[in-house]
C-alpha atoms as a PDB file:
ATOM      1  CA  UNK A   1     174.796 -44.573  80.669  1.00  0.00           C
ATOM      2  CA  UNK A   2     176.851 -42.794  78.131  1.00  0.00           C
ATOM      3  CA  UNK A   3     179.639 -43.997  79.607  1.00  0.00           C
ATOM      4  CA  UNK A   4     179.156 -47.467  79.582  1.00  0.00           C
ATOM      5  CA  UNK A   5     178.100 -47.509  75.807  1.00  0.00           C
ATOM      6  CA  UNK A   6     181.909 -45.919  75.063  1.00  0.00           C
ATOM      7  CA  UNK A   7     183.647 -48.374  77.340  1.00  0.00           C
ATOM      8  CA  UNK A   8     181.640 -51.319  75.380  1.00  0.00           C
ATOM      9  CA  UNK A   9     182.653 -49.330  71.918  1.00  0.00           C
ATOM     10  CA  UNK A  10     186.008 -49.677  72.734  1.00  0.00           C
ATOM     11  CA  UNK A  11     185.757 -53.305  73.837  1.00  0.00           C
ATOM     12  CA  UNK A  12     184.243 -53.620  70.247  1.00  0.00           C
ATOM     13  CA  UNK A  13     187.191 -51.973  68.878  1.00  0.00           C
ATOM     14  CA  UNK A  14     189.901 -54.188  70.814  1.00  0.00           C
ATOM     15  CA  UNK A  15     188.069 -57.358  69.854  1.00  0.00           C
ATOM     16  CA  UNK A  16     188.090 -56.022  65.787  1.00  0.00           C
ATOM     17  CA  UNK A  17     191.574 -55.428  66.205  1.00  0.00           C
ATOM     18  CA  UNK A  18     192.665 -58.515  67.303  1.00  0.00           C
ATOM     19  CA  UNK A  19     190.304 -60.771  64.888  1.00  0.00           C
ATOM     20  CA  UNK A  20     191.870 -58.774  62.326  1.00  0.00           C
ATOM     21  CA  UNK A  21     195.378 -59.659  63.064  1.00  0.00           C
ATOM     22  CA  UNK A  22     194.744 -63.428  63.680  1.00  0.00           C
ATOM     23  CA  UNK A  23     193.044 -63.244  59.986  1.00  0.00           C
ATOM     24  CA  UNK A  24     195.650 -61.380  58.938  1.00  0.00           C
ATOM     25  CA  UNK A  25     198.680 -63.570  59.793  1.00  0.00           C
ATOM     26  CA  UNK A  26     196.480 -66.488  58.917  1.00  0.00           C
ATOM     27  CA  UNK A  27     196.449 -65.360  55.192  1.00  0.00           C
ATOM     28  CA  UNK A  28     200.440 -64.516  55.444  1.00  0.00           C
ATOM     29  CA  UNK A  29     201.061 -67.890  56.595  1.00  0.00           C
ATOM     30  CA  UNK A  30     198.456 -69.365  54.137  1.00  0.00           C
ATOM     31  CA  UNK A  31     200.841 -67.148  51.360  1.00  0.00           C
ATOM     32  CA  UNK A  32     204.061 -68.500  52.121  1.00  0.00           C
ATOM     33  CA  UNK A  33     202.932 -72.270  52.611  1.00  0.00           C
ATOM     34  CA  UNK A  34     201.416 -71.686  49.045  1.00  0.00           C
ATOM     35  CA  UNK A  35     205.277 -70.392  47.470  1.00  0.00           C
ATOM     36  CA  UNK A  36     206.983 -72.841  49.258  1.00  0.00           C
ATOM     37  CA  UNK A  37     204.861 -75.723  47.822  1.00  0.00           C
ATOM     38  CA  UNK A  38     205.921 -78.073  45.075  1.00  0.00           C
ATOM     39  CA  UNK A  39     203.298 -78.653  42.283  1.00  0.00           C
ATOM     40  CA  UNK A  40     199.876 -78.396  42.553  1.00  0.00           C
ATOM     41  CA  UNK A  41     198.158 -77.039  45.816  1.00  0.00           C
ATOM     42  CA  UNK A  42     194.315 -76.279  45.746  1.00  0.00           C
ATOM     43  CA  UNK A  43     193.973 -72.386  47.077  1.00  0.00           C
ATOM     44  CA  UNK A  44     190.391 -72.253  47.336  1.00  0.00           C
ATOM     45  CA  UNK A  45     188.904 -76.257  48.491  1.00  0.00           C
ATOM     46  CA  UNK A  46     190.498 -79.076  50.120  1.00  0.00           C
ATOM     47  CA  UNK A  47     190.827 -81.722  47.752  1.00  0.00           C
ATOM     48  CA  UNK A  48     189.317 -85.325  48.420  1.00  0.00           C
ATOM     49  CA  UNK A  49     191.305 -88.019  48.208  1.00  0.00           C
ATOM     50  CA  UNK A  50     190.198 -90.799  45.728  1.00  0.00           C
ATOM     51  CA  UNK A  51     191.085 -93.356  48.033  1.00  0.00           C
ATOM     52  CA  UNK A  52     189.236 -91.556  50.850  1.00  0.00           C
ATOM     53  CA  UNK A  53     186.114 -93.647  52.533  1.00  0.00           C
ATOM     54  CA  UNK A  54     182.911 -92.600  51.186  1.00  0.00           C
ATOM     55  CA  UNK A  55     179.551 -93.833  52.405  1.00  0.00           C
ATOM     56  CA  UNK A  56     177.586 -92.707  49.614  1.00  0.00           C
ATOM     57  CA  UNK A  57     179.851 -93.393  47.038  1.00  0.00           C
ATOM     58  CA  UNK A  58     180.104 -96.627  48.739  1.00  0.00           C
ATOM     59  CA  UNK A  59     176.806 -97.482  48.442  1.00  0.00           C
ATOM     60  CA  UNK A  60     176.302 -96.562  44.507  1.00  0.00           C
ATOM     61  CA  UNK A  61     179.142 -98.941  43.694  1.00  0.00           C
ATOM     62  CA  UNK A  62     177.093-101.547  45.354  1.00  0.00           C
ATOM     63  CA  UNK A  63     174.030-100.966  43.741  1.00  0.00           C
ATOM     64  CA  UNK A  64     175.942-100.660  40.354  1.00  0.00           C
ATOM     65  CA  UNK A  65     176.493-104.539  40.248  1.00  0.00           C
END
């Protein structure tokens, strides 16, 4: 039994490792998108665009009029 528990432990470990170099080369590729970019960029929310389809907005212009 004590043996399995150690083999799973280092499964764990493996799995930690990896997750924490796909996050980290997520963020380095998230920081050099961010210093090659031109003007504004949003770092923390996607922006919507105005123009963007909207059902509920859709629906308050209508009952607006």
């Amino acid at each position: 039994m004590p043996r399995f528990k150690k083999l799973k432990n280092k499964i764990q470990m493996k799995k930690k490792k990896l997750i924490d170099q796909v996050k980290a080369a997520r963020r380095g590729s998230r920081e050099a998108e961010l210093q090659d970019a031109r003007g504004f960029v949003a770092r923390r929310k996607v922006h919507k665009s105005i123009k963007a389809y909207n059902r509920k907005n859709f629906r308050v212009r209508i009952s607006d009029r």
